[in-house]
C-alpha atoms as a PDB file:
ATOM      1  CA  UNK A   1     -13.184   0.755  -4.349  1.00  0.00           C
ATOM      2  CA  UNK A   2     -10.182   0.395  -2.910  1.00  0.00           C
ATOM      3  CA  UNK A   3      -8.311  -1.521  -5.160  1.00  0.00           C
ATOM      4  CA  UNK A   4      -9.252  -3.504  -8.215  1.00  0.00           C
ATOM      5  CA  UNK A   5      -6.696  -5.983  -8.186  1.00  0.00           C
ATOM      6  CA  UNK A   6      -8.267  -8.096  -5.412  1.00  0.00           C
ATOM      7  CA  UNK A   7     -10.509 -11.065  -5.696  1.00  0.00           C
ATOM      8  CA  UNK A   8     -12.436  -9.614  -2.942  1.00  0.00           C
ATOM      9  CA  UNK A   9     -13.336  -6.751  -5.317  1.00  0.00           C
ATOM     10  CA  UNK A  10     -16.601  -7.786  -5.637  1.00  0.00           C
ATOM     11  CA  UNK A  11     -17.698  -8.953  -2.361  1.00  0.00           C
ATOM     12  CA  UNK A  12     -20.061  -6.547  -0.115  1.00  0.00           C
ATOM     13  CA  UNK A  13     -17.842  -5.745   2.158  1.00  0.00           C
ATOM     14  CA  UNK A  14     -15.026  -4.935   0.551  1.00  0.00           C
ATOM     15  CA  UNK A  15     -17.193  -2.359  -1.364  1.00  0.00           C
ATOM     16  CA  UNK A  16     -18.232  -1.248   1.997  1.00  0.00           C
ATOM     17  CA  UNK A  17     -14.815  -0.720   2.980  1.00  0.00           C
ATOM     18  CA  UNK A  18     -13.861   1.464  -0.041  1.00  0.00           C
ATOM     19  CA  UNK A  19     -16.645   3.469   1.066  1.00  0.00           C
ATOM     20  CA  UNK A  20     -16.007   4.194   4.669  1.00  0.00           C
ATOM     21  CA  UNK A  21     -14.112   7.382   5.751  1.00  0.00           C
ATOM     22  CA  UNK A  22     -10.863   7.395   7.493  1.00  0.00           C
ATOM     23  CA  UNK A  23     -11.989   8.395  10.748  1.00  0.00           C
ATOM     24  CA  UNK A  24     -14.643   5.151  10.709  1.00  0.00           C
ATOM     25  CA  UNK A  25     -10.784   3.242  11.066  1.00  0.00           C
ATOM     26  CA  UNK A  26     -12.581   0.789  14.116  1.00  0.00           C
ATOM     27  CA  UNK A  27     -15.315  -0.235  11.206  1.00  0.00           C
ATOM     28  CA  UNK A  28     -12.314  -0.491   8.716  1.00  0.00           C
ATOM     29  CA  UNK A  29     -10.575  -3.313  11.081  1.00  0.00           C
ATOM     30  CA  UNK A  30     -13.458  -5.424  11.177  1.00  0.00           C
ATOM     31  CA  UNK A  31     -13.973  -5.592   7.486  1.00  0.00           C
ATOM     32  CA  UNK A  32     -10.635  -6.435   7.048  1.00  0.00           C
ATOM     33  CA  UNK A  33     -10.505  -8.814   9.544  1.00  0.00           C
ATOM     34  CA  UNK A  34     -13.702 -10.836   7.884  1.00  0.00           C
ATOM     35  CA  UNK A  35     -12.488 -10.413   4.348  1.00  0.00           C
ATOM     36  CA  UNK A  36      -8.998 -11.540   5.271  1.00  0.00           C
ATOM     37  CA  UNK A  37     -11.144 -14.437   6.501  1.00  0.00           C
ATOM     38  CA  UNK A  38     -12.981 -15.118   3.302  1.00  0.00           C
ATOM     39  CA  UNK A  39      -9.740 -14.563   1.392  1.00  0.00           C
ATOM     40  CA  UNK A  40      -6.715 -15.436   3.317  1.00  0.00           C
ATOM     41  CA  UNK A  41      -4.636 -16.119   0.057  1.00  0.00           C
ATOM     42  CA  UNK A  42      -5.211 -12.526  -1.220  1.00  0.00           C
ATOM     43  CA  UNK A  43      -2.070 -10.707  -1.619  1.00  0.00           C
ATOM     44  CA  UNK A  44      -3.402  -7.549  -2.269  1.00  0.00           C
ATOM     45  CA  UNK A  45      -5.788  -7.487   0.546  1.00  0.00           C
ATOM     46  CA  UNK A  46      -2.903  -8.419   2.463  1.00  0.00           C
ATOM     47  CA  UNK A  47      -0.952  -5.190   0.728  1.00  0.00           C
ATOM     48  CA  UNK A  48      -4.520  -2.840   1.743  1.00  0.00           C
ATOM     49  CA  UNK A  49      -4.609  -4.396   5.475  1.00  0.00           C
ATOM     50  CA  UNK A  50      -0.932  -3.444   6.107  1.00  0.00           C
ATOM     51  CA  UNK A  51      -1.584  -0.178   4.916  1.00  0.00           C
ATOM     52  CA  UNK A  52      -4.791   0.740   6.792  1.00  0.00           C
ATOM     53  CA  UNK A  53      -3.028  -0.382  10.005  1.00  0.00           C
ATOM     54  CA  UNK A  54       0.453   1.806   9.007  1.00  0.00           C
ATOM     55  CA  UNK A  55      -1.332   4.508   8.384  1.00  0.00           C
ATOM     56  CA  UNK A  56      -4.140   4.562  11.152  1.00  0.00           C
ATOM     57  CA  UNK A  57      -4.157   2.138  14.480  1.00  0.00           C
ATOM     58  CA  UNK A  58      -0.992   0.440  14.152  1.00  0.00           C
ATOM     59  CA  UNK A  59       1.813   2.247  11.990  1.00  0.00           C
ATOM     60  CA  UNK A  60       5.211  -0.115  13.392  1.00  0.00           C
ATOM     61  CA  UNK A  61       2.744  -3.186  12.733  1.00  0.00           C
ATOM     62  CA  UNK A  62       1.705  -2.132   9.871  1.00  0.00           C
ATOM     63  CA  UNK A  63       4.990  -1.644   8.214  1.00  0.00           C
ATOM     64  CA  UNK A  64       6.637  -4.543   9.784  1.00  0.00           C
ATOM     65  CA  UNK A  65       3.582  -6.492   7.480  1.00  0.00           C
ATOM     66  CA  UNK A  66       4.375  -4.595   4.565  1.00  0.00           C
ATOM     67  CA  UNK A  67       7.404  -4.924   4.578  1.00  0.00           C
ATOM     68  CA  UNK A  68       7.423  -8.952   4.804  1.00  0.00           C
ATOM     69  CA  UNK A  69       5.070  -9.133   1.739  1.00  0.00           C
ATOM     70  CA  UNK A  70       7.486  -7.094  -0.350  1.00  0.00           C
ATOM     71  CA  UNK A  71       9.988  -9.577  -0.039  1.00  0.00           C
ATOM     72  CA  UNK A  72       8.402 -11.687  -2.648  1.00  0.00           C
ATOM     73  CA  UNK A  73       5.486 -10.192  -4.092  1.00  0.00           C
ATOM     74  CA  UNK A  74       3.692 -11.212  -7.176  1.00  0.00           C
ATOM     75  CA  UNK A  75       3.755  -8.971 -10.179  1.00  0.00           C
ATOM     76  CA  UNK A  76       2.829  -6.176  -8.923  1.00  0.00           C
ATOM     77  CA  UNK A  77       3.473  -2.759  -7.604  1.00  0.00           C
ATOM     78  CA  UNK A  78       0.789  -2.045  -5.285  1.00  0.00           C
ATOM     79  CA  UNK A  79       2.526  -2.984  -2.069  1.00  0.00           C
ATOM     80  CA  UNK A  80       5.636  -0.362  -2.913  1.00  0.00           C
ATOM     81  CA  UNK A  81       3.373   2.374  -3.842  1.00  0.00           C
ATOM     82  CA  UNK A  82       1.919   2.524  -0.415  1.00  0.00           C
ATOM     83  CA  UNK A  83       5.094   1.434   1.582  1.00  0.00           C
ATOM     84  CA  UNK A  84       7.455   4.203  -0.763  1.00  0.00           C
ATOM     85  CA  UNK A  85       4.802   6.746   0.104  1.00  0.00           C
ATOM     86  CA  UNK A  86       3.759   6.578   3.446  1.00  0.00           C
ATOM     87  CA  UNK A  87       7.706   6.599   4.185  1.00  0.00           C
ATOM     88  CA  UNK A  88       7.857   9.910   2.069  1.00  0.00           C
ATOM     89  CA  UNK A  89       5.467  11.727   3.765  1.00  0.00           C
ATOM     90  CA  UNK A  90       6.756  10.712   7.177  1.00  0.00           C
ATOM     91  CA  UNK A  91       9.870  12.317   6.123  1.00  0.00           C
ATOM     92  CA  UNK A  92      11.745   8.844   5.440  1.00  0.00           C
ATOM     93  CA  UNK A  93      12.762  10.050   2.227  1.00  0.00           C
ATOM     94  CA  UNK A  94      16.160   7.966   1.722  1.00  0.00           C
ATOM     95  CA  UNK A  95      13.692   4.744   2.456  1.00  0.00           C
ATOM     96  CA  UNK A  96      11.078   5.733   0.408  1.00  0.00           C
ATOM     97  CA  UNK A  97      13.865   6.147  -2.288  1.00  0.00           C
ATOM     98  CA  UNK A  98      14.619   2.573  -1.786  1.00  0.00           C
ATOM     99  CA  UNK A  99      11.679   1.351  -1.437  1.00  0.00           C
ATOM    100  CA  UNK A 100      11.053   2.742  -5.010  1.00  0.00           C
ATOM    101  CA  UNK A 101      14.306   1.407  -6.559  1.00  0.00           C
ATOM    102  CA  UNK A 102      13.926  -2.066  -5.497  1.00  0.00           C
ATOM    103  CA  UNK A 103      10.217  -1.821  -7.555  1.00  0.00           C
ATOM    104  CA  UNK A 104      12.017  -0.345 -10.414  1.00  0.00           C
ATOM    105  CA  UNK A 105      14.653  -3.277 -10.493  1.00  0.00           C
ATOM    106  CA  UNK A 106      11.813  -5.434 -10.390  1.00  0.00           C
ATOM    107  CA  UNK A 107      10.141  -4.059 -13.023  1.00  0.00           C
ATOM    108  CA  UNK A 108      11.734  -1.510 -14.827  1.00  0.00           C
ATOM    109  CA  UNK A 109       9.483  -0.517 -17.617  1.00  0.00           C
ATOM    110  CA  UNK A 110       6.756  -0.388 -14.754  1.00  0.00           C
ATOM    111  CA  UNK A 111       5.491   3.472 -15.391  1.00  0.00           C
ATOM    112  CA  UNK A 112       4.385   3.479 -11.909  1.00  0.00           C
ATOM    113  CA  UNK A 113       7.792   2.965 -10.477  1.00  0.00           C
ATOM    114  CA  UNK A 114       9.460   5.046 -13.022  1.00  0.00           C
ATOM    115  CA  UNK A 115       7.351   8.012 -11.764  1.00  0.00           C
ATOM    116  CA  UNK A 116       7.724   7.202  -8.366  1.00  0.00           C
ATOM    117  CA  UNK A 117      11.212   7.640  -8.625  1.00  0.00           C
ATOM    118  CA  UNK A 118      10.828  10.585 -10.596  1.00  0.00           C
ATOM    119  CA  UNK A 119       8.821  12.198  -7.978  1.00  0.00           C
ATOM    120  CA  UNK A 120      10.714  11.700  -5.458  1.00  0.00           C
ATOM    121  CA  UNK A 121      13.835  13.277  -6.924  1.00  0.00           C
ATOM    122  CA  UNK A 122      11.755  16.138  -8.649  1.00  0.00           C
ATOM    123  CA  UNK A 123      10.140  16.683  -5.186  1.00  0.00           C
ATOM    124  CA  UNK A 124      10.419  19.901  -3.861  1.00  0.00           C
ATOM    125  CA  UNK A 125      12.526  21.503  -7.220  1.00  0.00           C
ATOM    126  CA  UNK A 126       9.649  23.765  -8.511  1.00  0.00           C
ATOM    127  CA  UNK A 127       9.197  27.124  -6.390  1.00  0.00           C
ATOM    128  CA  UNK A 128       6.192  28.460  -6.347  1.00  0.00           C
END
């Protein structure tokens, strides 16, 4: 499962899709594209679908999506986890920093955005 905050969590193919492997990304697409069918007001599948797409076939469109659903998202932290990280790891850190703020000013006893700001200012601090 991909996420458990969808109302698609239950449906066939969306269990499909949390079983596929990342280099089945063409199979991915097409369950996404008939779920986002079945559940076009699903904000969370929206969240998953930009994410797929940013981090496989379509990064700039995929981020550009993201990006426009964090501008008023529901209650919930999904879409910055995946946006903040993705711009980490791509070595985006000052974005991914403020990607992570603007959930923490959200929702600031969120323990999810707490650590993500923890971790990204920790990052890199231990030595091995």
């Amino acid at each position: 499962m991909v996420s458990d905050r969808t109302a698609a969590e239950n449906d066939p193919d969306y269990v499909a899709l949390g079983k596929l492997p990342p280099e089945r990304g063409a199979e991915s697409g097409a369950l996404f594209g008939t779920l986002l069918r079945r559940y076009p007001a699903d904000w969370v599948l929206k969240v998953l679908h930009a994410a797929h797409l940013m981090n496989g076939p379509d990064p700039r469109r995929g981020e550009a999506l993201l990006r426009d659903l964090l501008k008023d998202p529901p209650d919930c932290f999904e879409g910055h986890s995946r946006l903040g990280t993705y711009l980490k790891y791509a070595g985006r850190r000052d974005e991914a920093m403020a990607v992570y703020e603007d959930a923490l000013a959200r929702w600031p006893w969120c323990h999810q955005a707490v650590y993500a700001c923890t971790w990204m200012i920790t990052d890199g601090m231990t030595v091995a």
